[in-house]
Protein backbone atom coordinates (compact mmCIF):
# COMPACT_ATOMS: atom_id res chain seq x y z
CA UNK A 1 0.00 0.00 0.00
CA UNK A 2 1.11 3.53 -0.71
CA UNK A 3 2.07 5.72 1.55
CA UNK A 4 0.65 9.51 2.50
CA UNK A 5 3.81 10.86 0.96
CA UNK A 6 3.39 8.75 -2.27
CA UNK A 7 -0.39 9.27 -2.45
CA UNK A 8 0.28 13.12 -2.17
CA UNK A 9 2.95 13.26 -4.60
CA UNK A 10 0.58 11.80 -7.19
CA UNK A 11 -2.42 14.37 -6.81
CA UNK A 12 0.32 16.76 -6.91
CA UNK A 13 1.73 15.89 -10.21
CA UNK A 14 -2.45 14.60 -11.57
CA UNK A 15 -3.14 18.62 -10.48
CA UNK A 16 -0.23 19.92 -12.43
CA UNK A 17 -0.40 17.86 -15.66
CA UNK A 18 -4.18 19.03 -15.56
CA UNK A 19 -3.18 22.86 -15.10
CA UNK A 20 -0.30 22.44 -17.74
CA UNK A 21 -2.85 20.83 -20.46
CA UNK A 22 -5.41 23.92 -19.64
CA UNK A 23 -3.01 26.36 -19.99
CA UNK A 24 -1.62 24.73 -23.31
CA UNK A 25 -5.17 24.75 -24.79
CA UNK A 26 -6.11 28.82 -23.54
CA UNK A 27 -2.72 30.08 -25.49
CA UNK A 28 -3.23 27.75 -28.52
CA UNK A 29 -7.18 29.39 -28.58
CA UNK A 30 -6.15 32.99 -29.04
CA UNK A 31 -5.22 32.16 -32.71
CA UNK A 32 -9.46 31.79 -32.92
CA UNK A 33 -9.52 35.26 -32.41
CA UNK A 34 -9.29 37.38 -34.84
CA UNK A 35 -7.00 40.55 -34.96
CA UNK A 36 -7.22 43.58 -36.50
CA UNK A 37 -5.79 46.76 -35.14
CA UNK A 38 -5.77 49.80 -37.07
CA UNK A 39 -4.11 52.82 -36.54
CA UNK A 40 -3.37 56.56 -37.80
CA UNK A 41 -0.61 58.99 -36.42
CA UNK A 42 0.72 62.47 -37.44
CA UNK A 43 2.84 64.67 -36.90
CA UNK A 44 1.82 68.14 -35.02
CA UNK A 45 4.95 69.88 -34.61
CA UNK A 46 8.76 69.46 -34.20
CA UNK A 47 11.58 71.24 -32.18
CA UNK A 48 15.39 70.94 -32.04
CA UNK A 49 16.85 72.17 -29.39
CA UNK A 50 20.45 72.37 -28.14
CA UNK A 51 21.21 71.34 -24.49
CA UNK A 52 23.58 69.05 -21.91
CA UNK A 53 23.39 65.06 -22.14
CA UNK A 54 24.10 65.56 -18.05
CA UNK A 55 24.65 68.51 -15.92
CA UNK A 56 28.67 68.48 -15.67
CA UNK A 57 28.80 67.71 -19.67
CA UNK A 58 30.71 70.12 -21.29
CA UNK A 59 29.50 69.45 -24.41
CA UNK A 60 25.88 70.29 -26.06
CA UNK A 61 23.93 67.46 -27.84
CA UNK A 62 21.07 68.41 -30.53
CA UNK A 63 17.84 66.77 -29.27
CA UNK A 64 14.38 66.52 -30.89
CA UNK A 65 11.23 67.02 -29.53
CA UNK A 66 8.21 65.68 -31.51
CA UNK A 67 4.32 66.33 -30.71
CA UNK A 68 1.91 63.92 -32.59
CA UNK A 69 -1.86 63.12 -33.19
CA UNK A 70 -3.14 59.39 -32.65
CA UNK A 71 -5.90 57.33 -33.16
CA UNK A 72 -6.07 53.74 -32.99
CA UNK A 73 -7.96 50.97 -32.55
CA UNK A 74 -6.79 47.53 -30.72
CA UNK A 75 -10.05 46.35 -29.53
CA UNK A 76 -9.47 43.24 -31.35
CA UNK A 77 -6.28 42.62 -29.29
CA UNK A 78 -8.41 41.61 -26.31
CA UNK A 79 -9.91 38.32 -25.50
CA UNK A 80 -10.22 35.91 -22.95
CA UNK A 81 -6.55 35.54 -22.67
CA UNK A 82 -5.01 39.60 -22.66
CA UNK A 83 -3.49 40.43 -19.58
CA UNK A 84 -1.85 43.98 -20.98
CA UNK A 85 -1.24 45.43 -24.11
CA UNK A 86 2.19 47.64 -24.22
CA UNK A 87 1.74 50.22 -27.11
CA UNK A 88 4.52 52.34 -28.22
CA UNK A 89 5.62 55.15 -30.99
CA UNK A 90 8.89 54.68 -33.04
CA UNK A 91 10.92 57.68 -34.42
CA UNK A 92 12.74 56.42 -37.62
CA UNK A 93 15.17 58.59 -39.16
CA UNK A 94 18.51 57.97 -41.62
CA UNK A 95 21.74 57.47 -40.34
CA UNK A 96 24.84 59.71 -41.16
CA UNK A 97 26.42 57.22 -43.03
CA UNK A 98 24.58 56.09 -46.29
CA UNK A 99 26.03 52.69 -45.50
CA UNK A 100 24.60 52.36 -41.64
CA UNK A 101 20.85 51.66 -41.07
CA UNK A 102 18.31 54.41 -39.50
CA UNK A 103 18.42 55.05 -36.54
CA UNK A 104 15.26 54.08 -34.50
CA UNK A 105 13.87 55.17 -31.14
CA UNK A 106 10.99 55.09 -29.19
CA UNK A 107 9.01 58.14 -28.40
CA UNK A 108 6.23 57.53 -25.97
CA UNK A 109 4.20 54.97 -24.78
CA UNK A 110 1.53 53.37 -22.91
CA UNK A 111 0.47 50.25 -21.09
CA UNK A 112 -3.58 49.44 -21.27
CA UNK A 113 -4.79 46.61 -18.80
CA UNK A 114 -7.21 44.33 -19.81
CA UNK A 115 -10.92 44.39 -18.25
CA UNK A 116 -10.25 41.32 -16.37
CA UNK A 117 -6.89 42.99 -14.80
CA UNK A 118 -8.58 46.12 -13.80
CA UNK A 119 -11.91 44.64 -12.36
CA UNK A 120 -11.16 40.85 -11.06
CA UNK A 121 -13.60 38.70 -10.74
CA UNK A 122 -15.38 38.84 -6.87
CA UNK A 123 -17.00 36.04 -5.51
CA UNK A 124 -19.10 38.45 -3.14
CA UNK A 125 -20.36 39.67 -6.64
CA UNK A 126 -21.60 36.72 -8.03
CA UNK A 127 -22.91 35.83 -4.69
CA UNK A 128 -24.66 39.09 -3.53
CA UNK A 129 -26.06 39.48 -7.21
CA UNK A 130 -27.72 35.54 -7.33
CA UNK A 131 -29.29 36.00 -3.43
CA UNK A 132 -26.98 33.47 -1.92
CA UNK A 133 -25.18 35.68 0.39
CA UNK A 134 -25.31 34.42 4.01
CA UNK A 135 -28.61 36.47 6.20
CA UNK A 136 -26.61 38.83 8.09
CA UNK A 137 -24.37 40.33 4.73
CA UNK A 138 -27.72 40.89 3.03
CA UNK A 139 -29.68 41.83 5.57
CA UNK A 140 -27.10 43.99 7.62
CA UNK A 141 -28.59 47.70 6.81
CA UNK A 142 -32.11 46.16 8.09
CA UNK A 143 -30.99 46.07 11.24
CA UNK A 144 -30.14 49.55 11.45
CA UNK A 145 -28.01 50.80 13.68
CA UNK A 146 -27.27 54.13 14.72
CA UNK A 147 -23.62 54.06 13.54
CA UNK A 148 -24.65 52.07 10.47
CA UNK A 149 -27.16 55.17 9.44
CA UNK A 150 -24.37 57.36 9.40
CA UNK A 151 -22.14 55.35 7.83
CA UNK A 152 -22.12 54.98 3.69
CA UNK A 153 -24.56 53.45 2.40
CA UNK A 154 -23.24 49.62 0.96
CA UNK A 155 -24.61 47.00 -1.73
CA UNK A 156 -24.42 44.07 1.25
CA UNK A 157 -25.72 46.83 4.12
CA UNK A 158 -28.97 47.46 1.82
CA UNK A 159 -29.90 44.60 0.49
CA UNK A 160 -29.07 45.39 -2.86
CA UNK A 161 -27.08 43.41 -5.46
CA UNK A 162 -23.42 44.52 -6.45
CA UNK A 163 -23.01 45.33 -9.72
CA UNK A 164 -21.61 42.43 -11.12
CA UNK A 165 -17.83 42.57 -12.37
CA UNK A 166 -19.55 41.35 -16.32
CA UNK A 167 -21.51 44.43 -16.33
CA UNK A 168 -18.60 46.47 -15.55
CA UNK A 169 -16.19 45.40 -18.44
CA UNK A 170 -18.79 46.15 -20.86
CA UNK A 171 -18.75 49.97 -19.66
CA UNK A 172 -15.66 50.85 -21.89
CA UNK A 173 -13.78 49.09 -24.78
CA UNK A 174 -10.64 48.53 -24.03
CA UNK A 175 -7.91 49.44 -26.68
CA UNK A 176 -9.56 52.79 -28.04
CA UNK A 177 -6.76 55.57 -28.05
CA UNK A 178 -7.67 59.21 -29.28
CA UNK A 179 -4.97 61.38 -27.98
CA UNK A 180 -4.01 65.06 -29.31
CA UNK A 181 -1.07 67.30 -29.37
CA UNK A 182 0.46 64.18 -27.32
CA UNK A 183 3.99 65.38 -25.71
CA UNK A 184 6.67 63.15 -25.78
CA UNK A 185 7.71 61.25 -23.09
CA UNK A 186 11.06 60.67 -24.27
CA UNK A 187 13.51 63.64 -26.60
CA UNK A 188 15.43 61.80 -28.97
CA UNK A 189 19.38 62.63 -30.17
CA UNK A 190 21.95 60.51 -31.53
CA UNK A 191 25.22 59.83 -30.87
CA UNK A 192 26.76 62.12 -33.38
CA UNK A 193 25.06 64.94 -31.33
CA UNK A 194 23.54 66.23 -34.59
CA UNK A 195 19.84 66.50 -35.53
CA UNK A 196 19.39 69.05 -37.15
CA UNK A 197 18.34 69.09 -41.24
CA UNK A 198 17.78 65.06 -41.07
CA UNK A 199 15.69 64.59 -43.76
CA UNK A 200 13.05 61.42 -44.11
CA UNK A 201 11.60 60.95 -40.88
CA UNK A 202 8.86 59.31 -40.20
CA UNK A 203 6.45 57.63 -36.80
CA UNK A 204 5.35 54.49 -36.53
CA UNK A 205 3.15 52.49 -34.21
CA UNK A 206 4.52 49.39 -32.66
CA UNK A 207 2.74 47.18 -30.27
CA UNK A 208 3.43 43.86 -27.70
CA UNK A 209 0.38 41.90 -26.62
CA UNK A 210 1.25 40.41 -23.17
CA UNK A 211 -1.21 37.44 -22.49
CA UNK A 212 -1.81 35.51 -19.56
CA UNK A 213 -0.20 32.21 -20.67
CA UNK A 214 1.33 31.66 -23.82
CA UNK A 215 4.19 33.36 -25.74
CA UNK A 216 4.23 36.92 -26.46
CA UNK A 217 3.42 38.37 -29.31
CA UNK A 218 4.92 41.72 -31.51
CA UNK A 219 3.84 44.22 -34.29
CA UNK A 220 2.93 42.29 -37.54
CA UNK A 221 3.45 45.03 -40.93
CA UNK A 222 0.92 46.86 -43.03
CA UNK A 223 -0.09 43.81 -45.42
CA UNK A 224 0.85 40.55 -43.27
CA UNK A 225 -1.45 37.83 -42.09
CA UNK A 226 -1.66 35.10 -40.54
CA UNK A 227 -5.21 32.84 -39.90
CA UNK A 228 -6.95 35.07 -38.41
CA UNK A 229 -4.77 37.55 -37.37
CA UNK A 230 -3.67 40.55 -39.90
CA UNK A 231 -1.84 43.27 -39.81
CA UNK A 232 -1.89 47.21 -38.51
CA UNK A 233 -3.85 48.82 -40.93
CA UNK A 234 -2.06 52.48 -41.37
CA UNK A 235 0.09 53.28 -37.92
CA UNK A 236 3.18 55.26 -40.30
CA UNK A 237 2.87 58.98 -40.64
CA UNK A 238 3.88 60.82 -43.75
CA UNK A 239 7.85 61.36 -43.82
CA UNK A 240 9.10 64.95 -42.31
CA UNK A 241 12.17 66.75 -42.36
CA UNK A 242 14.32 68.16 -39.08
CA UNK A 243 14.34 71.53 -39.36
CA UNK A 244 17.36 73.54 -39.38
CA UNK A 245 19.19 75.17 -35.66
CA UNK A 246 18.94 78.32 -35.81
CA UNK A 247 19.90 80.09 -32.42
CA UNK A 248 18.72 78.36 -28.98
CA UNK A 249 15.84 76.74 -30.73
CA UNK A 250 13.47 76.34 -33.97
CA UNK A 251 10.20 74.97 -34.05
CA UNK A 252 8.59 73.92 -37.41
CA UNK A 253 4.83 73.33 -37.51
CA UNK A 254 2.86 70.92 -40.01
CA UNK A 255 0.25 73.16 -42.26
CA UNK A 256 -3.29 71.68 -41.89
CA UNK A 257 -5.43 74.60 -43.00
CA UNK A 258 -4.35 77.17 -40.36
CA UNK A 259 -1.88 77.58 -37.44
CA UNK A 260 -3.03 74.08 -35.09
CA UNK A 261 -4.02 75.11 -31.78
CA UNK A 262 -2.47 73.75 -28.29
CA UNK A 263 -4.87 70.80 -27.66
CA UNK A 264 -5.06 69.01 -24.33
CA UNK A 265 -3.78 64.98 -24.27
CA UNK A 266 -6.62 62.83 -23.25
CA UNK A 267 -6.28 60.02 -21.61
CA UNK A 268 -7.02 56.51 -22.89
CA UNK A 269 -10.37 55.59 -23.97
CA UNK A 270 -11.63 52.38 -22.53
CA UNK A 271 -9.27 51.33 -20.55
């Protein structure tokens, strides 16, 4: 006969082969979904300014400071098995040698939580919303104390259901970005310490979906597929030049039918 030790290290290792093959099966099940983010960004304005890499530096570096318009839409990203979604805009720009590759680097970002990240699941929900809370959670404001009138009012003190966690991830879509006039969160330079008159520059949105279980999974190009899953649709802005240093700073401005006013960056959509 088998001993406690044996017998336990055999549930052990039933429980984990069981929790391995469920986990298998969610990540393989996301490629049912399908996928099909679109995007649009542009440029709103450009500076190059001159300033220190560090305070003791000696030296002054040329460093550019982009503002851009975005709108995307990842919605499709999110299913049963998102945990985050890390979003991000890439500056591209040539190289000072024809023979090196552009330089790339990343200009602001953003992490947006999935519904089931922000609002877990609460058994007290389920329980409070179905009537099978014990008699003295549902019941509790009944009694009515003294201290209990003056207190806030509760879902379990007045007998009424909590709204469940379901009803609260259909409130907002998660993935919707409309920002304008977004600042960057990061100024760019390069290691020449020149920016200044680079010519073909362009943004581009990049993206890493970040799942529960499974592997992770990166931008897929304008044009790519694969099953179900395609590619951004837009997410490069039209190329734009550097403009030239002239004294402590220059500032350039895209033409779009008038001077663009300051607009205010609002925050995510449905996150």
């Amino acid at each position: 006969m088998h001993s406690s030790l044996v017998r336990l290290q055999n549930v052990f290792g039933f429980f984990t082969t069981v929790a391995f093959t469920i986990a298998t099966l969610v990540a393989l099940s996301v490629v049912l979904s399908p996928q099909a983010p679109s995007a649009e960004i542009s440029l709103r304005n450009v500076q190059v300014v001159k300033g220190r890499p560090h305070y003791y530096s000696a030296t002054k570096e040329e460093y550019a400071h982009i503002k851009f318009d975005i709108e995307a839409n990842f919605s499709s990203f999110f299913n049963w098995n998102t945990k985050q979604l890390f979003v991000w805009v890439l500056a591209t720009y040539p190289s000072l040698s024809p023979s090196a590759p552009p330089s790339q680097a990343i200009i602001w970002d953003t992490i947006i939580n999935s519904p089931s990240q922000l609002h877990p699941l609460n058994p007290l929900d389920f329980l409070a919303t179905h009537g099978t809370l014990p008699h003295p959670f549902r019941n509790a404001g009944k009694q009515g104390t003294k201290s209990s009138s003056k207190s806030k009012s509760s879902p379990f003190r007045s007998g009424k259901a909590a709204k469940p966690a379901a009803a609260v991830r259909e409130e907002a879509k998660p993935g919707i970005i409309s920002l304008k006039n977004v600042k960057p969160k990061y100024q760019i330079t390069d290691f020449s310490g020149k920016l200044a008159d680079r010519g073909n520059v362009t943004l581009e949105v990049g993206w890493n979906v970040q799942p529960w279980v499974g592997a992770l999974t990166w931008t897929m190009p304008e044009g790519k597929g694969w099953g179900k899953w395609r590619g951004i649709r837009g997410g490069r802005s039209v190329a734009f030049d550097m403009p030239s240093l002239k004294g402590k700073k220059v500032e350039t401005t895209v033409e779009t039918g008038g001077m663009p006013r300051g607009g205010e960056a609002s925050p995510v959509v449905g996150i």
